[in-house]
Structures are given as C-alpha cells and as structure tokens.
N, C-alpha and C. Protein backbone atom coordinates (compact mmCIF):
# COMPACT_ATOMS: atom_id res chain seq x y z
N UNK A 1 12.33 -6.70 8.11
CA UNK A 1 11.06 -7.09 7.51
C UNK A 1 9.98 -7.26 8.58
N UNK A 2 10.17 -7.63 10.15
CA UNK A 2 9.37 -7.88 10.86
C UNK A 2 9.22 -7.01 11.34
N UNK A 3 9.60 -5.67 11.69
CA UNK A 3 9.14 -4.07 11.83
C UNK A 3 8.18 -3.87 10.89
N UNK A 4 8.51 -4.09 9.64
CA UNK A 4 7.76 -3.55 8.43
C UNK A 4 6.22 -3.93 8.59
N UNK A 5 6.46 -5.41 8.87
CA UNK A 5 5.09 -6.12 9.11
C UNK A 5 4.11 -5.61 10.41
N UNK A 6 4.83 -4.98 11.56
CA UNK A 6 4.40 -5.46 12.32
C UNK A 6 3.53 -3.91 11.93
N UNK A 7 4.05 -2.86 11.62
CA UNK A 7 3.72 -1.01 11.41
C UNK A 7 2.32 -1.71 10.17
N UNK A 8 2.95 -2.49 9.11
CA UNK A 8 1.22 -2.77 8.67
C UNK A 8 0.16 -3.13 9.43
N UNK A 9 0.37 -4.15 10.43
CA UNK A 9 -0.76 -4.69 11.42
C UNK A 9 -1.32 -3.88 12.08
N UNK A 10 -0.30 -2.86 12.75
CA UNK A 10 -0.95 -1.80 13.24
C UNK A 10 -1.91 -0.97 12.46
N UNK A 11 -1.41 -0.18 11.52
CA UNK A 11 -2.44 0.55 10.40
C UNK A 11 -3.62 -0.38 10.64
N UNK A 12 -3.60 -1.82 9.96
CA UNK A 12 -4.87 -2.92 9.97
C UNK A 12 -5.60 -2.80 10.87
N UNK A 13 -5.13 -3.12 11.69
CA UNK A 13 -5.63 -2.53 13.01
C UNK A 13 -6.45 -1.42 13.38
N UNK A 14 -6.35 -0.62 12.84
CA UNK A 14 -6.64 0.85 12.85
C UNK A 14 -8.25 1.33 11.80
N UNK A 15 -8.21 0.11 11.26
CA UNK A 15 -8.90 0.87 10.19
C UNK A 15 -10.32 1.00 10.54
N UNK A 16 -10.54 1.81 9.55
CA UNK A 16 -12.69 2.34 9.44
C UNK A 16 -12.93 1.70 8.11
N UNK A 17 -13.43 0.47 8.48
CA UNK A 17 -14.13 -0.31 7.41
C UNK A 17 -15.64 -0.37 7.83
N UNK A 18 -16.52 0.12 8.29
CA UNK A 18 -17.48 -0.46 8.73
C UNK A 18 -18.85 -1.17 8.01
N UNK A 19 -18.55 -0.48 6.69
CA UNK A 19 -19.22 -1.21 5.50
C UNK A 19 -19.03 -2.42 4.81
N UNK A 20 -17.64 -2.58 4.44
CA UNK A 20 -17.24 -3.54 3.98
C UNK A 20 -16.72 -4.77 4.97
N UNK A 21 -16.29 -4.28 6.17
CA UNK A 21 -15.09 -4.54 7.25
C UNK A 21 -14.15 -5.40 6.50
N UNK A 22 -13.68 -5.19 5.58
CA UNK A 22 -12.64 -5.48 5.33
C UNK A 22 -11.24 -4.49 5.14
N UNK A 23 -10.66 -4.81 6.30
CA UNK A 23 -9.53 -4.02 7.25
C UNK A 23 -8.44 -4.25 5.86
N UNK A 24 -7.34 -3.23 5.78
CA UNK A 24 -5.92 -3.11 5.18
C UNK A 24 -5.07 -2.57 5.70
N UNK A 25 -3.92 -3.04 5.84
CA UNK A 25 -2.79 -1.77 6.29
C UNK A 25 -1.40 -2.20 5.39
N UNK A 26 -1.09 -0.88 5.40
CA UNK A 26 0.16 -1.12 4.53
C UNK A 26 1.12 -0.58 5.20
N UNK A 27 3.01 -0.30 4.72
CA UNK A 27 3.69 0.58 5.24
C UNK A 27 4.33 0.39 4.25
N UNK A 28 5.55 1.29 4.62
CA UNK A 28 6.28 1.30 3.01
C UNK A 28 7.63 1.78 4.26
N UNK A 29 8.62 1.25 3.91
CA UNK A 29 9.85 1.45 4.36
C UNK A 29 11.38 2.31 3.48
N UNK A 30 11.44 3.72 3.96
CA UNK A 30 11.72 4.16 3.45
C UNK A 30 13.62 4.37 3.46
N UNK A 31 14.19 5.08 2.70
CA UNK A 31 15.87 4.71 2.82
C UNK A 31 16.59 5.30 3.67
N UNK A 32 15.85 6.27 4.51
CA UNK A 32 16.38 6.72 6.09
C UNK A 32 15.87 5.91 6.85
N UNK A 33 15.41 4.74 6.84
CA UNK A 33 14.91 3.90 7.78
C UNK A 33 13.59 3.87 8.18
N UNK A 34 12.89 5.31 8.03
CA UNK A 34 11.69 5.87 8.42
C UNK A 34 10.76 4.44 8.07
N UNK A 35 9.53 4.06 8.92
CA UNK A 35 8.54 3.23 8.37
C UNK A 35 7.22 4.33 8.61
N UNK A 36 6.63 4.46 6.90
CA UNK A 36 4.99 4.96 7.29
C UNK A 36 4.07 4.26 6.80
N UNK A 37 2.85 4.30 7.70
CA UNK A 37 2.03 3.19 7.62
C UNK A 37 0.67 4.14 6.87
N UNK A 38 -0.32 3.29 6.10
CA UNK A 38 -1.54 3.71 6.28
C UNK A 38 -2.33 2.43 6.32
N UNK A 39 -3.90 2.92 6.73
CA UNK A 39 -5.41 1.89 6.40
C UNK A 39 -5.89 2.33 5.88
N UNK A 40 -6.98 1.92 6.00
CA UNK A 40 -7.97 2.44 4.76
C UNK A 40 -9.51 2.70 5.66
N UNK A 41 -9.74 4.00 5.25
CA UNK A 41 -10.74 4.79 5.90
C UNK A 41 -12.14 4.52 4.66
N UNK A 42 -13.20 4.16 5.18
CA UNK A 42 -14.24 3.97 4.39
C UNK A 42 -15.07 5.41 4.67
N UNK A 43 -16.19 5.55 3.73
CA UNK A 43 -17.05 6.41 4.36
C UNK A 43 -18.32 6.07 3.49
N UNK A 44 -19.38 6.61 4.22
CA UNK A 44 -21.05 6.41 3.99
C UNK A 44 -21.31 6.44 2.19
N UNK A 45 -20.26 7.57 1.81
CA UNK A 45 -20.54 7.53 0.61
C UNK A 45 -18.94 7.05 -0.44
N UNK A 46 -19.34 5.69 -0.57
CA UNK A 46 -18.23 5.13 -0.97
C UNK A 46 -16.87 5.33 -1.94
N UNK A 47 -17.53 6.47 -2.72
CA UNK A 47 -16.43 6.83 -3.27
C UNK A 47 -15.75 7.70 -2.73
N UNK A 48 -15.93 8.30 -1.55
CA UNK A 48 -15.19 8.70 -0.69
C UNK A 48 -13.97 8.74 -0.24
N UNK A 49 -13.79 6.87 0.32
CA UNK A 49 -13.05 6.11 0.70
C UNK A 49 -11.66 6.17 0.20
N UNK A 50 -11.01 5.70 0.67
CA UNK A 50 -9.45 5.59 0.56
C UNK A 50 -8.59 4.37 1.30
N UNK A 51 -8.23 3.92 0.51
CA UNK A 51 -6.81 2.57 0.29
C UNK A 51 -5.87 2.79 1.55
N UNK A 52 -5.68 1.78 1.87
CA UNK A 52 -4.53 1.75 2.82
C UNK A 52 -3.05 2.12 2.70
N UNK A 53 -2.78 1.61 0.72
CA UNK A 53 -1.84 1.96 0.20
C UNK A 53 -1.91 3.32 -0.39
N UNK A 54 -2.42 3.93 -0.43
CA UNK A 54 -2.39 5.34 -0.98
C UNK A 54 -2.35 6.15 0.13
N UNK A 55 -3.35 5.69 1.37
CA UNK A 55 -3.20 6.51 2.88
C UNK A 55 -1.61 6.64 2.53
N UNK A 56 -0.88 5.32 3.11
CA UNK A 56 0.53 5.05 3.05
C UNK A 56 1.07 6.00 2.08
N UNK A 57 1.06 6.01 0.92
CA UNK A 57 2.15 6.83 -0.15
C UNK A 57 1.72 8.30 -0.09
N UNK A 58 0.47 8.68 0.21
CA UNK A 58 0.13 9.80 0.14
C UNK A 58 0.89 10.68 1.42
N UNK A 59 0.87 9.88 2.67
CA UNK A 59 1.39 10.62 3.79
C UNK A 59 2.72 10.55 3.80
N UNK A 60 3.36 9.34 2.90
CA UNK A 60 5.19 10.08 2.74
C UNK A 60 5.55 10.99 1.74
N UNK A 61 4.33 11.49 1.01
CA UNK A 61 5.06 12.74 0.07
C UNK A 61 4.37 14.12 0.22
N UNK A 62 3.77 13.74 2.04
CA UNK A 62 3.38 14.72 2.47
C UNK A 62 4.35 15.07 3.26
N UNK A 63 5.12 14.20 3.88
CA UNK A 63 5.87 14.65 4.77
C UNK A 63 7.33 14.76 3.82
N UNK A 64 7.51 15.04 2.49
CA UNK A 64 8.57 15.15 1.70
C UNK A 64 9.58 14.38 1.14
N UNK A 65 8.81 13.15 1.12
CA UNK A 65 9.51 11.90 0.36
C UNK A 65 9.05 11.70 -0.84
N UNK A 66 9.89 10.81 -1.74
CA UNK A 66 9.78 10.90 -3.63
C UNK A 66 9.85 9.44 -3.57
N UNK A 67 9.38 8.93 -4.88
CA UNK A 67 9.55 7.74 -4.98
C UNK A 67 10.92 7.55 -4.98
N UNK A 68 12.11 7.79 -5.39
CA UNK A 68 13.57 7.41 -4.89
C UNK A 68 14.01 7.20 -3.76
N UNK A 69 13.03 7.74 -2.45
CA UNK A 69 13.23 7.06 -1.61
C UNK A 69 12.43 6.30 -0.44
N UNK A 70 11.34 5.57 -1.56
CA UNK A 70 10.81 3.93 -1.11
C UNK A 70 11.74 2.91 -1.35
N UNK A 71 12.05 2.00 -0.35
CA UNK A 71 12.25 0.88 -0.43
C UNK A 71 11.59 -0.27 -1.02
N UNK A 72 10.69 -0.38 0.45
CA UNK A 72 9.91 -1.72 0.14
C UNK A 72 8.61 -0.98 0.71
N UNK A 73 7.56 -1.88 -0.17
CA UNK A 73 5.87 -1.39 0.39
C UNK A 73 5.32 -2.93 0.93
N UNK A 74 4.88 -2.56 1.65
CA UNK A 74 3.77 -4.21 2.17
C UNK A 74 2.83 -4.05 2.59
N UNK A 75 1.62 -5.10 1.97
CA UNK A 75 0.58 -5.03 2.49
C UNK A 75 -0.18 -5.97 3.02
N UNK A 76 -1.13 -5.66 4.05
CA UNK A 76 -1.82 -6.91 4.67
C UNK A 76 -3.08 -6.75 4.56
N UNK A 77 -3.68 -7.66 4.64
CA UNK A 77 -5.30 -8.06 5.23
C UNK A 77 -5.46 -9.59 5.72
N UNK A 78 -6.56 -9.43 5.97
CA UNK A 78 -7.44 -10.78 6.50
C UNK A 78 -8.17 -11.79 5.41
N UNK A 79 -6.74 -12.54 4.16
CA UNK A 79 -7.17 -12.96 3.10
C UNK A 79 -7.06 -14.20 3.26
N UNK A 80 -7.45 -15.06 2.09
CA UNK A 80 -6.86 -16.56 2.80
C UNK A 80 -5.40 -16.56 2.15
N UNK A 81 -4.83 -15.43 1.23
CA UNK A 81 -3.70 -15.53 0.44
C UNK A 81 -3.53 -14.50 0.24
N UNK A 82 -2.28 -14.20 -0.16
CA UNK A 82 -1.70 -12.73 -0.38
C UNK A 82 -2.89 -11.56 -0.77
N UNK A 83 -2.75 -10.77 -0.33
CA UNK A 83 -3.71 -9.24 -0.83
C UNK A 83 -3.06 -8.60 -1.55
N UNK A 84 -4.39 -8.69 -3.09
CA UNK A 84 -4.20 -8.12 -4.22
C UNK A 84 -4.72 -6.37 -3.62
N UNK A 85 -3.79 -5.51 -4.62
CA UNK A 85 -4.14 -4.00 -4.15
C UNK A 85 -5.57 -3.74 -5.29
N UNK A 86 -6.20 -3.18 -5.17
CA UNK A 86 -7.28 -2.77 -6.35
C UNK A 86 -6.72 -1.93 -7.41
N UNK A 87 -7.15 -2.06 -8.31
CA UNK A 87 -7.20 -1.00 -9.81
C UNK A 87 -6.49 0.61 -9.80
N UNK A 88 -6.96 1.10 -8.46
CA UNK A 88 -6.39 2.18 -8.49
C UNK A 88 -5.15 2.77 -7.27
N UNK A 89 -5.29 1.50 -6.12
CA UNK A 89 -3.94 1.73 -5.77
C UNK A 89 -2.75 1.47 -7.08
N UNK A 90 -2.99 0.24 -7.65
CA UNK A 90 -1.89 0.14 -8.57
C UNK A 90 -1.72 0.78 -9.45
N UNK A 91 -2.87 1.56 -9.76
CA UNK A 91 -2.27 2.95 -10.69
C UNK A 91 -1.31 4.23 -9.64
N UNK A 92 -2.10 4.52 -8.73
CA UNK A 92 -1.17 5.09 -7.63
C UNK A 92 0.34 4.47 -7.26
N UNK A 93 0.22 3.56 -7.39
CA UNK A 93 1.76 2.78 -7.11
C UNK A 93 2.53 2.94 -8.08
N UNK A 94 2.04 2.82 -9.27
CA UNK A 94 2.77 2.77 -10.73
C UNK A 94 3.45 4.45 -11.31
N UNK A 95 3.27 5.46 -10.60
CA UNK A 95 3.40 6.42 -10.33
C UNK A 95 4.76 7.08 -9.14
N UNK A 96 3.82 6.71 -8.19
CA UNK A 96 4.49 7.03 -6.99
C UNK A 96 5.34 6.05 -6.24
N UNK A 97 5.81 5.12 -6.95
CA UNK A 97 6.77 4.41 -6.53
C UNK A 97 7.52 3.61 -7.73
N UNK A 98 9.09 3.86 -7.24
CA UNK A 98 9.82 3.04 -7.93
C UNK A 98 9.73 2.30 -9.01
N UNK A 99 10.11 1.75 -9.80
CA UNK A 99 9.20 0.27 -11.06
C UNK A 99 10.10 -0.66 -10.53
N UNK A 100 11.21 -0.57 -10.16
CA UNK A 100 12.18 -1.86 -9.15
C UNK A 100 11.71 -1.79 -7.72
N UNK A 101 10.82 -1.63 -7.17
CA UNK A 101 10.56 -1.51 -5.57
C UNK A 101 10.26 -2.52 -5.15
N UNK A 102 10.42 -3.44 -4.10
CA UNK A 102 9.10 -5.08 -3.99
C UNK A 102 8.14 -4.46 -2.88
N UNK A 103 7.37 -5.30 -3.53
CA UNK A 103 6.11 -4.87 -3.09
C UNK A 103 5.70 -5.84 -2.65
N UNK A 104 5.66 -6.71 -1.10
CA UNK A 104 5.27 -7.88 -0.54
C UNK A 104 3.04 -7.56 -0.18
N UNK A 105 2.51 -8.42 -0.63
CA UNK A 105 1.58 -8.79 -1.00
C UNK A 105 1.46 -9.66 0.26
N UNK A 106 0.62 -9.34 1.46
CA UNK A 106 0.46 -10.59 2.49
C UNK A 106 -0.78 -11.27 3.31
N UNK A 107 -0.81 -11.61 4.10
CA UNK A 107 -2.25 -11.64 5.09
C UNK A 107 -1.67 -12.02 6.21
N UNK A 108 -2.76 -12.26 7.35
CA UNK A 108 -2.76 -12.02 8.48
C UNK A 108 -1.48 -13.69 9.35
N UNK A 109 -1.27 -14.27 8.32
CA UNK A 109 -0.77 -16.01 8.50
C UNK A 109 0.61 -15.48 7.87
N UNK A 110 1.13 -14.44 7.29
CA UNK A 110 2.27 -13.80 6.73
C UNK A 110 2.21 -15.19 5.38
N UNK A 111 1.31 -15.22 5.02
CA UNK A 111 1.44 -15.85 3.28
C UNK A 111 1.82 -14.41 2.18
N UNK A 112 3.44 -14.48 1.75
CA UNK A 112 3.51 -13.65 0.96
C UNK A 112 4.21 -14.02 -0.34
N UNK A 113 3.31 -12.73 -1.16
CA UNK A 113 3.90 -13.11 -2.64
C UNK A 113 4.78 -11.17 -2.59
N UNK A 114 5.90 -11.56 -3.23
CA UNK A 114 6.82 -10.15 -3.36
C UNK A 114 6.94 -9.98 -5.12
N UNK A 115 6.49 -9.05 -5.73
CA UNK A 115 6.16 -8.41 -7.15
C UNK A 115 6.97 -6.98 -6.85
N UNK A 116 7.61 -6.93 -8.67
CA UNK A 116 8.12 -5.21 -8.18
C UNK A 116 6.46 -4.67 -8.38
N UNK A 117 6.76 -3.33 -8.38
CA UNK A 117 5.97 -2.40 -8.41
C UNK A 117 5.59 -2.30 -10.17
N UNK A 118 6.29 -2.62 -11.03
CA UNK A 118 6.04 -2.34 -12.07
C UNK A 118 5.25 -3.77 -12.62
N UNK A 119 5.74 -4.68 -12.20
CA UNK A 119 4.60 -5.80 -12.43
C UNK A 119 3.30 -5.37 -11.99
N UNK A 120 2.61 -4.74 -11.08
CA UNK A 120 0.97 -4.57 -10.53
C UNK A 120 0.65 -4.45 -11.77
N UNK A 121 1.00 -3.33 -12.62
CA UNK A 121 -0.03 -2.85 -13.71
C UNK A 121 0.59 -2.91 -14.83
N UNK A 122 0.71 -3.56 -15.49
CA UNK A 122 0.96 -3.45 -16.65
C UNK A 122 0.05 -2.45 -17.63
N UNK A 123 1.07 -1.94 -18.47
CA UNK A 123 0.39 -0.48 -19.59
C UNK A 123 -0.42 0.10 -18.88
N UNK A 124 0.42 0.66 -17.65
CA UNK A 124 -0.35 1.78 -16.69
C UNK A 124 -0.20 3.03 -17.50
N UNK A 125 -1.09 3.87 -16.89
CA UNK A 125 -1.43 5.13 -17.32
C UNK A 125 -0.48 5.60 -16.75
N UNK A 126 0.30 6.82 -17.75
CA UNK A 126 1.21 7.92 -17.29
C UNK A 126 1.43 8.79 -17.82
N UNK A 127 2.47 9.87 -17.80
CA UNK A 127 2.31 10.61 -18.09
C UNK A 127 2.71 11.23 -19.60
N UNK A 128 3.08 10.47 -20.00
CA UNK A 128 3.93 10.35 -21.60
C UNK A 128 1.94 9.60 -22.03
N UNK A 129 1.25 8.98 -21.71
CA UNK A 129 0.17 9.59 -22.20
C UNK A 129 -0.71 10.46 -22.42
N UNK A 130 0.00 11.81 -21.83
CA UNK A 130 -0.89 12.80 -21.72
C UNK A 130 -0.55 13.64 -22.78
C-alpha cells in the first residue's frame, strides 16, 4: 500500500494545474504487480483537461490491461479529507474498473476512506443503456 501511495504522490507531483492548482495523482495497482500512475493535465481551454484518474486508467488499457486486472486504485490531493473523484471520473471508473475493486480516496496527511468502485456512482450509465 505504501508503494501505491507513494507512485500517487509522484503523479501529484507532476501535475499541470495552473488554473485551478489543484494537483491529483492517482495509481492503480495492477495483478502482475505493475503500479501506473496518472495527474491531471489542465489546459487554457478547460474542457480540455483531464483527471488524474482517467490519465491513470486510460494509460493501463493502453498499454493492454482490462479491468480484470485492477486491483486497487488510489487517489490523492491536497484536501483537508479524503478526495472525492468528479462526475466523470466515476463514470470512467464505473466502466473501466472492476465493481469489487477498492478504491482508497486520500490526501496529502494519508486521511483515507476505501469504497468499491461500484459504490462511486450509483445508476451509472452503461451499456445495457444503450
């Protein structure tokens, strides 16, 4: 778990917030051991932008990973209490990961709350609605 944490800080670390500056990093630990991290890249024109947790999920099913093999996802910021993901990482999560996965929720003081993945969103959008 303290690898896991430490590959989020880094991402955090990393990030292009310069609008908001509010920094994220996530990683997600996968069942070969692999840890991949993302932040979250802002840009001038805000809808642009992109999640720390989606950086994260997007670059392990680039490099050929499925949700069967996430473990655990975690995320950090600079909150006074666990960091909630926004509206559309958790639709991204509710998707691309597991519905049994934990998903540790943290900040920079390691205050964490651990939720599966299927708790974020309830009556998420999918694909049996289409």
């Amino acid at each position: 778990m303290e690898k896991l944490y430490q590959k989020a800080i880094e991402a955090y670390l990393n990030s292009y917030s310069p609008y908001s500056h509010f920094g994220v990093g996530a990683a997600l630990l996968m069942k070969d051991g692999m840890i991949i991290s993302g932040t979250n890249i802002e840009n001038a024109s805000y809808g642009l932008s992109n999640c720390a947790e989606r950086t994260a999920l997007f670059s392990a099913y680039t490099l050929g990973y499925k949700k069967e093999d996430i473990v655990k996802m975690l995320i950090v910021a600079n909150t006074p209490g666990p960091v909630s993901p926004c509206g559309a990482c958790r639709q991204v999560i509710s998707e691309l990961v597991g519905p049994e996965v934990p998903i540790v929720l943290s900040n920079l003081a390691k205050v964490e709350k651990i939720v599966k993945a299927k708790d974020l969103l309830p009556f998420a959008f999918s694909n049996e609605d289409l």
